[in-house]
N, C-alpha and C. Protein backbone atom coordinates (compact mmCIF):
# COMPACT_ATOMS: atom_id res chain seq x y z
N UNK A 1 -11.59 34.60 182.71
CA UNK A 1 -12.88 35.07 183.17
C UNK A 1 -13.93 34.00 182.90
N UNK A 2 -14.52 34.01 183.73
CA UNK A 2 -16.12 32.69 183.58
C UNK A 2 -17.36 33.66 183.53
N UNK A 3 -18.29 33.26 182.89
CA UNK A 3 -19.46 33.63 182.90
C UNK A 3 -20.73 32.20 183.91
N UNK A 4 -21.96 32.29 183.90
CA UNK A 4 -22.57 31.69 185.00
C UNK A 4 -23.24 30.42 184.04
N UNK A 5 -23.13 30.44 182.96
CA UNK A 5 -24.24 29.79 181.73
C UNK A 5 -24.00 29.73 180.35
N UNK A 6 -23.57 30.64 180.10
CA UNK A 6 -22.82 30.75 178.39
C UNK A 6 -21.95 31.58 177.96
N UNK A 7 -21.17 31.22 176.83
CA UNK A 7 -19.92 31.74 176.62
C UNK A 7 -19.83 33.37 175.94
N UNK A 8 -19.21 34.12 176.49
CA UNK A 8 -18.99 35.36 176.32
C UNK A 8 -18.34 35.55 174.96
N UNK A 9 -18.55 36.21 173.40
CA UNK A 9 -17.66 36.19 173.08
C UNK A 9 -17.79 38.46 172.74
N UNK A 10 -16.84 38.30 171.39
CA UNK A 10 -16.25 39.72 171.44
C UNK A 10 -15.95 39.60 170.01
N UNK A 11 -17.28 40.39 169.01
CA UNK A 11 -16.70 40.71 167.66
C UNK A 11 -16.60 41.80 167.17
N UNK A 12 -16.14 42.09 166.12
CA UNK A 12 -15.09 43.07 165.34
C UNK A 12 -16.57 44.74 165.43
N UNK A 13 -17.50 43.90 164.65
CA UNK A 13 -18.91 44.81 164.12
C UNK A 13 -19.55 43.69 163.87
N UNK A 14 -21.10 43.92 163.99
CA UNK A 14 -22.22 43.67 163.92
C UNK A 14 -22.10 42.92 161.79
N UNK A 15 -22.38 43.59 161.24
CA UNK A 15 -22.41 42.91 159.91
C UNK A 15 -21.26 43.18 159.10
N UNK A 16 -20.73 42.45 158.22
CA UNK A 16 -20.10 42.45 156.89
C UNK A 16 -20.54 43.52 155.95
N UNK A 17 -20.15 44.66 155.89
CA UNK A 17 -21.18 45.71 155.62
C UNK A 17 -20.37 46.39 153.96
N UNK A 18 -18.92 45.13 154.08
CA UNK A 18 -18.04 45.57 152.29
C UNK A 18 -18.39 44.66 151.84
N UNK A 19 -18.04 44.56 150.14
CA UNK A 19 -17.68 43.33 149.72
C UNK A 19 -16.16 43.47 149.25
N UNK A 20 -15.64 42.10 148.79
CA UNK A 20 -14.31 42.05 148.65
C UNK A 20 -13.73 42.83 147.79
N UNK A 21 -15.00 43.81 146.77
CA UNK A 21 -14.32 44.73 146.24
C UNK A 21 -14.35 46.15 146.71
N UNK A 22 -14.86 46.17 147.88
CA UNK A 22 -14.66 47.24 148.80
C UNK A 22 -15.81 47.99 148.70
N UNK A 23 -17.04 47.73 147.89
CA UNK A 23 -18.21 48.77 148.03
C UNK A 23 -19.10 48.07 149.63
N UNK A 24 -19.76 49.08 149.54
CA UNK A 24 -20.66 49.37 150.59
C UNK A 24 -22.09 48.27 150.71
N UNK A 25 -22.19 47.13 151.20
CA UNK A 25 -24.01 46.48 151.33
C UNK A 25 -24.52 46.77 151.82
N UNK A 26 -25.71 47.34 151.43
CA UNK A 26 -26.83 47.29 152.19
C UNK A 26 -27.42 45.81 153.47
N UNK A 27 -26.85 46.28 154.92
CA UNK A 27 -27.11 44.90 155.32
C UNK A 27 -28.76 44.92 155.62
N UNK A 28 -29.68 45.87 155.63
CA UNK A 28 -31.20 45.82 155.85
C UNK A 28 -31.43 44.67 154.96
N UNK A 29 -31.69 44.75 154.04
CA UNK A 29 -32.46 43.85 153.08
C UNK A 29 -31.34 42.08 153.36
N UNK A 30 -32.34 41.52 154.09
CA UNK A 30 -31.55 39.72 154.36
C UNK A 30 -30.50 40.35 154.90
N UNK A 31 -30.56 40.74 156.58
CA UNK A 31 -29.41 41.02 157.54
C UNK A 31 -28.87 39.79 157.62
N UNK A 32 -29.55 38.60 157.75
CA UNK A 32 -29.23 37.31 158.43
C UNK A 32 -27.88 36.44 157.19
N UNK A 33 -27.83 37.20 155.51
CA UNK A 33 -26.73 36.80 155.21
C UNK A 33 -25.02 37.82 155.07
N UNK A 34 -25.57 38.31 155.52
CA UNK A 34 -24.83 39.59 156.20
C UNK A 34 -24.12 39.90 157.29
N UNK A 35 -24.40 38.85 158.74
CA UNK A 35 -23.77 39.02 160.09
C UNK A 35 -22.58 38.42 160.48
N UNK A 36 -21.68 39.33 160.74
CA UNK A 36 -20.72 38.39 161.89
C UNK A 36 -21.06 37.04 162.58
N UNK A 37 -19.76 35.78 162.11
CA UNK A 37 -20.62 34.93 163.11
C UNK A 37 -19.29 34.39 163.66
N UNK A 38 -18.75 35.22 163.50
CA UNK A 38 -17.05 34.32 164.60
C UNK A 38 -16.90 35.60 165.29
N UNK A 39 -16.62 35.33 166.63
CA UNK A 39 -15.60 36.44 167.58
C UNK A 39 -15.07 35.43 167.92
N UNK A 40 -13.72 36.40 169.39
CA UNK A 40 -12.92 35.80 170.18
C UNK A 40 -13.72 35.54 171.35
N UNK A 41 -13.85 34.66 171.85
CA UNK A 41 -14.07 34.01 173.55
C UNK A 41 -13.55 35.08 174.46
N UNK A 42 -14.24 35.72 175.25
CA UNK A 42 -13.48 36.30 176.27
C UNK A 42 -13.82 35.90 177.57
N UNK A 43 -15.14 34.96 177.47
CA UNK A 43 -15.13 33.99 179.36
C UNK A 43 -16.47 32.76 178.67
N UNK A 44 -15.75 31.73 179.56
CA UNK A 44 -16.64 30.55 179.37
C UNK A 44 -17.26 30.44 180.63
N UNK A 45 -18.70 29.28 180.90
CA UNK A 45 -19.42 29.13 181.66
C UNK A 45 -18.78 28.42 182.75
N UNK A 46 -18.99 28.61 183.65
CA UNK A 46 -18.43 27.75 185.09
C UNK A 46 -18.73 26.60 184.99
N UNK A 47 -19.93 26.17 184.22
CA UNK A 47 -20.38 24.43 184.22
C UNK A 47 -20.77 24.52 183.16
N UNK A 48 -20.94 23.58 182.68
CA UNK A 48 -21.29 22.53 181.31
C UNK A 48 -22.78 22.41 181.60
N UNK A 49 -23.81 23.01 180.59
CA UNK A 49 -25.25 22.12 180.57
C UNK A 49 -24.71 20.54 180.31
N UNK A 50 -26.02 19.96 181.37
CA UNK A 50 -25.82 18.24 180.95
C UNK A 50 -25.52 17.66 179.88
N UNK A 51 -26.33 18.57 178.58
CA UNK A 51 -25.87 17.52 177.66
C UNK A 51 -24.34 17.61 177.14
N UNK A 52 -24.17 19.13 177.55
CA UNK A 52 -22.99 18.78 176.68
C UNK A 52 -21.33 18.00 177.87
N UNK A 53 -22.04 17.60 179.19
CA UNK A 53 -20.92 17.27 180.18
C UNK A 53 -21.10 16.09 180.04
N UNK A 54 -21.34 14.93 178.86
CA UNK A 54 -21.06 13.66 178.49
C UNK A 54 -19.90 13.50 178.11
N UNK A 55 -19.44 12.13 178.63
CA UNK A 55 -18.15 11.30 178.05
C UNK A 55 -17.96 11.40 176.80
N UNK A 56 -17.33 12.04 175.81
CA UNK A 56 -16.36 12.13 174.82
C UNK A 56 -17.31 13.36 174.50
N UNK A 57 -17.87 14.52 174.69
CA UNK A 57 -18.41 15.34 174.43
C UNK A 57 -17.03 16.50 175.04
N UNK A 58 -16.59 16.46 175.19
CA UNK A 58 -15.24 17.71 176.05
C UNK A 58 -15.55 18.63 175.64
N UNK A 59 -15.61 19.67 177.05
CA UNK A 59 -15.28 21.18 176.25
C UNK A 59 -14.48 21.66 175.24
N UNK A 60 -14.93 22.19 173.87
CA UNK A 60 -13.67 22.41 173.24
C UNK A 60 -13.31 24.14 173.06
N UNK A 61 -14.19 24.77 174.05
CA UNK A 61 -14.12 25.95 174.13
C UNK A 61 -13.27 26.72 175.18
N UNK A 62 -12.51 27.25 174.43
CA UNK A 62 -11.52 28.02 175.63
C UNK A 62 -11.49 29.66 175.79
N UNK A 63 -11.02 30.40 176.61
CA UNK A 63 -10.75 31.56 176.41
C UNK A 63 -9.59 32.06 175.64
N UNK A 64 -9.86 32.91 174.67
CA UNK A 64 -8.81 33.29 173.72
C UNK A 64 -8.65 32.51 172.25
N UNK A 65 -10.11 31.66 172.17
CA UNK A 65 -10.44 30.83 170.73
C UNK A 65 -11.18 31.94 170.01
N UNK A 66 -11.28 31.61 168.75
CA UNK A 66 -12.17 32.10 167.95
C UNK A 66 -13.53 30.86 167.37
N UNK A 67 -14.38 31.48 167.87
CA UNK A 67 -15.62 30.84 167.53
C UNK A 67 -16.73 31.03 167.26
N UNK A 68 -17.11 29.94 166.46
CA UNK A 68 -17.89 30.10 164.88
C UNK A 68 -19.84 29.70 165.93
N UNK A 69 -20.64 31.10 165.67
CA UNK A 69 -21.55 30.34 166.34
C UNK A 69 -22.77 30.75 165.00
N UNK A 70 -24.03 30.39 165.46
CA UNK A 70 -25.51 30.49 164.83
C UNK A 70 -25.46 31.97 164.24
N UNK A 71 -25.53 32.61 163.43
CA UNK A 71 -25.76 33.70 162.82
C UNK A 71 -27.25 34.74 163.51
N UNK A 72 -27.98 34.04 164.23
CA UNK A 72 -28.88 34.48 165.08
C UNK A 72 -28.45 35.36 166.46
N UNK A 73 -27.53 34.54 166.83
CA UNK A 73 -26.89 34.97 167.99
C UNK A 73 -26.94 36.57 167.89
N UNK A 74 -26.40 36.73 167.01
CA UNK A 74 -26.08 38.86 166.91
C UNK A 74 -27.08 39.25 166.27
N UNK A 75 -28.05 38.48 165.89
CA UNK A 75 -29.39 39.22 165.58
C UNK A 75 -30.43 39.44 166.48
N UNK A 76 -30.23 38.52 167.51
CA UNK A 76 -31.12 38.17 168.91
C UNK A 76 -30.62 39.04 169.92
N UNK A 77 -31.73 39.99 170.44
CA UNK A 77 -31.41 41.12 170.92
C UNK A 77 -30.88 40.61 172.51
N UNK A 78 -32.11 39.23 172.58
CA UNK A 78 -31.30 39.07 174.21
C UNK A 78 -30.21 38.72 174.27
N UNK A 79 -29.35 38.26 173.34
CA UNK A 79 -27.72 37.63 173.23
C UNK A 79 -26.98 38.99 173.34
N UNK A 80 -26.92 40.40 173.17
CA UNK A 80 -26.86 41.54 173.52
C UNK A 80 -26.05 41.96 174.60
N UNK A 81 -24.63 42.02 174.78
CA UNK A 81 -24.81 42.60 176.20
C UNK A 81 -24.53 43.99 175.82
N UNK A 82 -23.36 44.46 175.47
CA UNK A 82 -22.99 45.60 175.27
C UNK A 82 -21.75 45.81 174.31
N UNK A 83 -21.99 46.90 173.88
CA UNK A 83 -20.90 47.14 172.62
C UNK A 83 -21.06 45.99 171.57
N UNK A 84 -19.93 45.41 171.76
CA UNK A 84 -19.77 44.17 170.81
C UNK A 84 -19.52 43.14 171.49
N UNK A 85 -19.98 42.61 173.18
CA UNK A 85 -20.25 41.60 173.28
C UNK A 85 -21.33 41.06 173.54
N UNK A 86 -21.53 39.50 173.47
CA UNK A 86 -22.72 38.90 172.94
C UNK A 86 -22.48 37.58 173.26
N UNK A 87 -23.67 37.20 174.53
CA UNK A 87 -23.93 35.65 174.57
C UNK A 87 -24.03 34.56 173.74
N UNK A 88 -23.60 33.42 173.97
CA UNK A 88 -23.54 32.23 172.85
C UNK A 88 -24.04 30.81 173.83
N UNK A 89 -25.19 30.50 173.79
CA UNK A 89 -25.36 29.08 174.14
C UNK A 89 -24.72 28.06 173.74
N UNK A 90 -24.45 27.29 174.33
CA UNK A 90 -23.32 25.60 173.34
C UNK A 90 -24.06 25.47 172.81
N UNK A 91 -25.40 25.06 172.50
CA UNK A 91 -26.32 24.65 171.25
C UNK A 91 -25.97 25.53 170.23
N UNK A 92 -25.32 26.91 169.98
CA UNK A 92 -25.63 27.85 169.20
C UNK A 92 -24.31 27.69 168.69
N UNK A 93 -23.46 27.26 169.81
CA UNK A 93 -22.06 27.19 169.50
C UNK A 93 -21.22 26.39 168.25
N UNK A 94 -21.13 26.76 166.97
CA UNK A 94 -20.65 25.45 166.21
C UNK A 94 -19.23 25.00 165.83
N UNK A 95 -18.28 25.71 166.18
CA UNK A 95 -16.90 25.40 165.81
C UNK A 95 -16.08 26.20 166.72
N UNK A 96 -14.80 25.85 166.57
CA UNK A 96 -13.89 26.98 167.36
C UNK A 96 -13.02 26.41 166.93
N UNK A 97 -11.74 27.87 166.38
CA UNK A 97 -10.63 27.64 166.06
C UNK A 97 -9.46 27.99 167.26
N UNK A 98 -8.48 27.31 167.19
CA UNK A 98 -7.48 27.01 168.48
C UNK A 98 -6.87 28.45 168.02
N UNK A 99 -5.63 29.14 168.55
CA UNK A 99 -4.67 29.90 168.11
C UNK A 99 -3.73 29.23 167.72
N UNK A 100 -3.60 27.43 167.28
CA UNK A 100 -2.46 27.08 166.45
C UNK A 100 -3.14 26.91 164.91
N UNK A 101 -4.59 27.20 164.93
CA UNK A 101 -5.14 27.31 163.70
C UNK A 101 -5.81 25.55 163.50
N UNK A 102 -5.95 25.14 164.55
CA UNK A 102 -6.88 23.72 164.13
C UNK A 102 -8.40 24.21 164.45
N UNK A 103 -9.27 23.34 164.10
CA UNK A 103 -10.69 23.72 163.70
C UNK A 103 -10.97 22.31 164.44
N UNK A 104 -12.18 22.08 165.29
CA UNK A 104 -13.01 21.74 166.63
C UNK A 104 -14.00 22.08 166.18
N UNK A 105 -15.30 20.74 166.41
CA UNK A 105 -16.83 21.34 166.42
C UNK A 105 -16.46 21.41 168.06
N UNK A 106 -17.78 22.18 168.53
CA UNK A 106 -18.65 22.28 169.82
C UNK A 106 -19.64 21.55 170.16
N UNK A 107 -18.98 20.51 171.10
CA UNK A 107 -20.48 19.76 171.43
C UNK A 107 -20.64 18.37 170.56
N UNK A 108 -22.10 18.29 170.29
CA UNK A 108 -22.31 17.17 169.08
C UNK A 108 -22.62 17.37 167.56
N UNK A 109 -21.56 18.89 168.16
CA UNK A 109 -21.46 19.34 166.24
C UNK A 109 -20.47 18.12 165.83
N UNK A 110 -20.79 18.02 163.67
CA UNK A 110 -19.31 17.47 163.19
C UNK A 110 -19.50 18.26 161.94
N UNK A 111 -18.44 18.67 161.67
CA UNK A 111 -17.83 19.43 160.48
C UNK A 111 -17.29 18.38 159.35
N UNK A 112 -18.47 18.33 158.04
CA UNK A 112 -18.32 17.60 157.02
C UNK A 112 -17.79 18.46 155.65
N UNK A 113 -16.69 18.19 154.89
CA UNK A 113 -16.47 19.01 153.53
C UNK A 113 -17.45 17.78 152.59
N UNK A 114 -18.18 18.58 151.51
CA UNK A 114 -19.28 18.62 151.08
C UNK A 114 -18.19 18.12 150.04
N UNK A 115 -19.36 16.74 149.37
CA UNK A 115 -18.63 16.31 148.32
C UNK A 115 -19.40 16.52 146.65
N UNK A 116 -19.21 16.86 145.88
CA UNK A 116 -20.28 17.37 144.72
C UNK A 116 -19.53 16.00 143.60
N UNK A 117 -20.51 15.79 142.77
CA UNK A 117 -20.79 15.01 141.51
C UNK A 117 -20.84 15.57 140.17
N UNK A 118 -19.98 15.08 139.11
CA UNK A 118 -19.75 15.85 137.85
C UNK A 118 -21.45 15.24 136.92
N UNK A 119 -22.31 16.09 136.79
CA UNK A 119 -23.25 15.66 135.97
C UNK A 119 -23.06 15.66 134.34
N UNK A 120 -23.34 13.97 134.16
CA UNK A 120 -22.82 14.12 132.14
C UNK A 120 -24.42 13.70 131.70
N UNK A 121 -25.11 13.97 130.52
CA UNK A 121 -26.12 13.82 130.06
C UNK A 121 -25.67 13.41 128.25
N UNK A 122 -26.22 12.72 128.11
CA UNK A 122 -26.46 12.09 126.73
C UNK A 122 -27.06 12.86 125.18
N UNK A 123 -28.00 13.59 126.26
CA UNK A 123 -28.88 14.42 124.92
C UNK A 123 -28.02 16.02 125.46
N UNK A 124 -28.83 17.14 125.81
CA UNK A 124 -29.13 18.68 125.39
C UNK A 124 -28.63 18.82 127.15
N UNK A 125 -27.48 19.67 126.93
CA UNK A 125 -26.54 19.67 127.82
C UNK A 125 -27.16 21.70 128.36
N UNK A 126 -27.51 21.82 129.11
CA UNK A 126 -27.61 23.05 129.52
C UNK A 126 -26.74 23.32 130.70
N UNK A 127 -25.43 24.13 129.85
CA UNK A 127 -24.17 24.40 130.68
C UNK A 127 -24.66 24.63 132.82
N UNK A 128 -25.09 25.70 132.74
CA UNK A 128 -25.51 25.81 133.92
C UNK A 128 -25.85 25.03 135.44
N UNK A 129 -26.97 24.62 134.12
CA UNK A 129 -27.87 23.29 135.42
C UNK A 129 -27.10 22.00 135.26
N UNK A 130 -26.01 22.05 134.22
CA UNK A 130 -25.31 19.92 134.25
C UNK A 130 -23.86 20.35 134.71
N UNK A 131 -23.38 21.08 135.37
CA UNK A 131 -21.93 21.16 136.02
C UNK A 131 -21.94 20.18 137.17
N UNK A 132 -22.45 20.62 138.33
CA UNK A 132 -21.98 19.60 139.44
C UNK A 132 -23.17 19.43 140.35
N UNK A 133 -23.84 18.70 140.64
CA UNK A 133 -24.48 18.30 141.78
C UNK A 133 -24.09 17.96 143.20
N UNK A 134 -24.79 18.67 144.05
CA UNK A 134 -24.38 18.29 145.79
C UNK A 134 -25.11 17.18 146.03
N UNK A 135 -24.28 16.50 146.44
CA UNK A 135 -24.53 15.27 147.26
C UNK A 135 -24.55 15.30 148.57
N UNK A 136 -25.70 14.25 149.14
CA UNK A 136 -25.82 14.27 150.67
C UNK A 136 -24.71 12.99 151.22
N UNK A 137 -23.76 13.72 151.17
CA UNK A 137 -22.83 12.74 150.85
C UNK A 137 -21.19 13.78 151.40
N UNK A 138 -20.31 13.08 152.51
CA UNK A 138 -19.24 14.28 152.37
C UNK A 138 -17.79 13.02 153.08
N UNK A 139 -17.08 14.32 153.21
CA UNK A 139 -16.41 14.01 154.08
C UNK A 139 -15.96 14.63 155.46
N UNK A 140 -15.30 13.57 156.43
CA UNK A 140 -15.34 14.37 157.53
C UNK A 140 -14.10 15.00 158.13
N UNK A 141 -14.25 16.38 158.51
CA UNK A 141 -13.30 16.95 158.95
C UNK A 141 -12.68 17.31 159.73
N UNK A 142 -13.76 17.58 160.52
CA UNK A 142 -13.49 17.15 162.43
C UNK A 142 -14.42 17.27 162.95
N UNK A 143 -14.43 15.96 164.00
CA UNK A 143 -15.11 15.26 165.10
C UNK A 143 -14.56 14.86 166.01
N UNK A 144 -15.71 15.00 167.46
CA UNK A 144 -15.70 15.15 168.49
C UNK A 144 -15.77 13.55 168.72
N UNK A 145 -17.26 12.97 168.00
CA UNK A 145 -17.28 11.43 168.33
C UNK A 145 -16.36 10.47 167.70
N UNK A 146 -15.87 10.03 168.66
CA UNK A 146 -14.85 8.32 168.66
C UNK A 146 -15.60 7.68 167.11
N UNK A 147 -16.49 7.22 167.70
CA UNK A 147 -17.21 6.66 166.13
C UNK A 147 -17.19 7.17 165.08
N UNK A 148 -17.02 8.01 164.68
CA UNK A 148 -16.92 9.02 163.03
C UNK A 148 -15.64 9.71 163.16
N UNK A 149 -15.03 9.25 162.69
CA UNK A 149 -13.38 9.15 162.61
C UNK A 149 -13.25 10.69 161.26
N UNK A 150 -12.20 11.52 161.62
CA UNK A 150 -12.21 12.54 160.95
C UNK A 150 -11.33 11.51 159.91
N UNK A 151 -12.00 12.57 158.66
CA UNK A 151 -11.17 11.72 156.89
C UNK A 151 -12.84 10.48 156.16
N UNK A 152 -13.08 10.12 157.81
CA UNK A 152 -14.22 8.89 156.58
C UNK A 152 -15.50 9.96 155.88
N UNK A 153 -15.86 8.87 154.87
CA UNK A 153 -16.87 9.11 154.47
C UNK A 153 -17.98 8.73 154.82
N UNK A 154 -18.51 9.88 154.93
CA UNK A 154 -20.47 10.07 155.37
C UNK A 154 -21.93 10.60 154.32
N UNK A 155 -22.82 9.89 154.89
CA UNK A 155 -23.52 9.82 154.33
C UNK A 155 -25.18 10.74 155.46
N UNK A 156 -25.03 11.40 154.78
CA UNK A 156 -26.50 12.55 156.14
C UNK A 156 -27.44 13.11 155.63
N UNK A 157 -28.45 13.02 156.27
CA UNK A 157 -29.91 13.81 155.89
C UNK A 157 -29.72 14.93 155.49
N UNK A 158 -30.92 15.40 154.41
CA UNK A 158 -30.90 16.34 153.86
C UNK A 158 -31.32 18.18 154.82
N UNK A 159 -32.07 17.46 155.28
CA UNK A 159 -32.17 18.41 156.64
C UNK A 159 -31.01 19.08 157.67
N UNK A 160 -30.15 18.02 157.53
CA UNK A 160 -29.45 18.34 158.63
C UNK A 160 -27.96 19.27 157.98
N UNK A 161 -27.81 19.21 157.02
CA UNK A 161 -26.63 19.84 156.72
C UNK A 161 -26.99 21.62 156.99
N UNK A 162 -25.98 22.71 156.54
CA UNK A 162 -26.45 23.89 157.53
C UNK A 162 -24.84 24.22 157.10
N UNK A 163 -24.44 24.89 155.93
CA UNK A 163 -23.46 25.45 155.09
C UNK A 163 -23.26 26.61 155.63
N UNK A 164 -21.44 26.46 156.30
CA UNK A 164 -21.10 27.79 156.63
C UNK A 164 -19.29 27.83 155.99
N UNK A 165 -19.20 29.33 156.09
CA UNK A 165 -17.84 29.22 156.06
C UNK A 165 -16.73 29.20 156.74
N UNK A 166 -15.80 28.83 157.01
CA UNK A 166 -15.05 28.30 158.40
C UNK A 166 -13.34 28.78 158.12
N UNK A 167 -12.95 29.89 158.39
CA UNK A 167 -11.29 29.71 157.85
C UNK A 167 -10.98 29.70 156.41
N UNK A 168 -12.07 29.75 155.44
CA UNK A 168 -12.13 29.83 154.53
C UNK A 168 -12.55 28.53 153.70
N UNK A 169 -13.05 27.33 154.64
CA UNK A 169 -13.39 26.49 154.24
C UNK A 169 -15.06 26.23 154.02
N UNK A 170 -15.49 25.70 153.04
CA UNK A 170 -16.74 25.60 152.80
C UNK A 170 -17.06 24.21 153.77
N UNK A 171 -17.90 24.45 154.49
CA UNK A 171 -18.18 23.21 155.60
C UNK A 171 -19.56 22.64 155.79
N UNK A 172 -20.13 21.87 155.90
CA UNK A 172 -21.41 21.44 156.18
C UNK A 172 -21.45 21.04 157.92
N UNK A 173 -22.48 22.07 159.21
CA UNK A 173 -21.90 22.07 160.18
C UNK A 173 -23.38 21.34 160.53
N UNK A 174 -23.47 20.31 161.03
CA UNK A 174 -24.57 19.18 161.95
C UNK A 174 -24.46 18.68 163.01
N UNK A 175 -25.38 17.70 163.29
CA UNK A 175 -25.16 17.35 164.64
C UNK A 175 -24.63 16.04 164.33
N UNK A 176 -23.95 15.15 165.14
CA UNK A 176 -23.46 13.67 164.82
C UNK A 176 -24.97 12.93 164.88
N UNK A 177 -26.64 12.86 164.75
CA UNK A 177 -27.16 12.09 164.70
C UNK A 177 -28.15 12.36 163.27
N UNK A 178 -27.20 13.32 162.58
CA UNK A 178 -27.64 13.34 161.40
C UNK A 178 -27.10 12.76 160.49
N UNK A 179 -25.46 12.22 160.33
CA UNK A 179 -25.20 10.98 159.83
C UNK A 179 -26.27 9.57 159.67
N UNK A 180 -25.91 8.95 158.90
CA UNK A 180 -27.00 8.07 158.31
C UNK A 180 -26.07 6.96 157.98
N UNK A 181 -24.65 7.19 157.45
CA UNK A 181 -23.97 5.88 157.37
C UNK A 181 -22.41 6.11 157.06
N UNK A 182 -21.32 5.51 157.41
CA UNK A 182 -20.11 5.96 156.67
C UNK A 182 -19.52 4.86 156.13
């Protein structure tokens, strides 16, 4: 199935409404860390917006993927169609997993694992705050661009990183012009 402009997908429910020990959240209070943000694809767009129909930019969206989009998407009433499906712009779009279980950004996303630093101090050690520091600093896990080779190390603005969870992986999801150096 095709849609005219953006990708159709199809999720389970609206919010995460257990926790892993099975009680009940309140998703009112901060819905936005609370929402579904992966369904299945059930129709992609007939054409590619321009930007994303550039040379080494490929669709990596198919019907019958699971994909990871903006957490807004199901909060944004016009993304809405019915029941539980819900429009996804490629800008909004950030990952998609295949059904052999590989992981794909969308677009001029790249998916960095976040690299942290053991902090040691000399004097008055306050357990808490001296364990590990995040660094703007990672590695990469998969990319779309030729130039940033999945495995190297990168170096990206502080702005641009945007922490989600992916398959169970902790991921830092950006755009490739937020790299700064590898």
């Amino acid at each position: 199935m095709q849609s005219p402009t953006r990708i159709i997908v199809q999720i389970d429910k609206k919010f995460n409404d257990t926790s892993k020990g099975g009680l009940y959240i309140d998703t009112t209070y901060k819905p936005e860390y609370h929402v579904n943000i992966s369904g299945k694809v059930v129709a992609i767009p007939k054409r590619l917006p321009k930007d994303f129909s550039r040379e080494g930019y490929y669709p990596t969206v198919e019907v019958g993927d699971k994909l990871y989009f903006h957490y807004l998407v199901v909060l944004d009433p016009d993304c809405h169609l019915f029941d539980n499906y819900y429009t996804v712009d490629y800008f909004q779009a950030l990952a998609t997993v295949k059904p052999d279980g590989k992981i794909f950004p969308v677009g001029e996303h790249i998916l960095i694992e976040p690299m942290e630093e053991e902090v040691t101090h000399d004097t008055l050690i306050i357990p808490d705050l001296a364990k590990k520091v995040s660094l703007n600093k990672g590695k990469v896990f998969s990319s779309n661009d030729p130039s940033i080779p999945n495995g190297a190390i990168v170096g990206f603005e502080e702005q641009g990183k945007f922490e989600n969870e992916i398959e169970g992986h902790t991921l830092y999801v950006m755009y490739n012009n937020n790299i700064l150096y590898k």
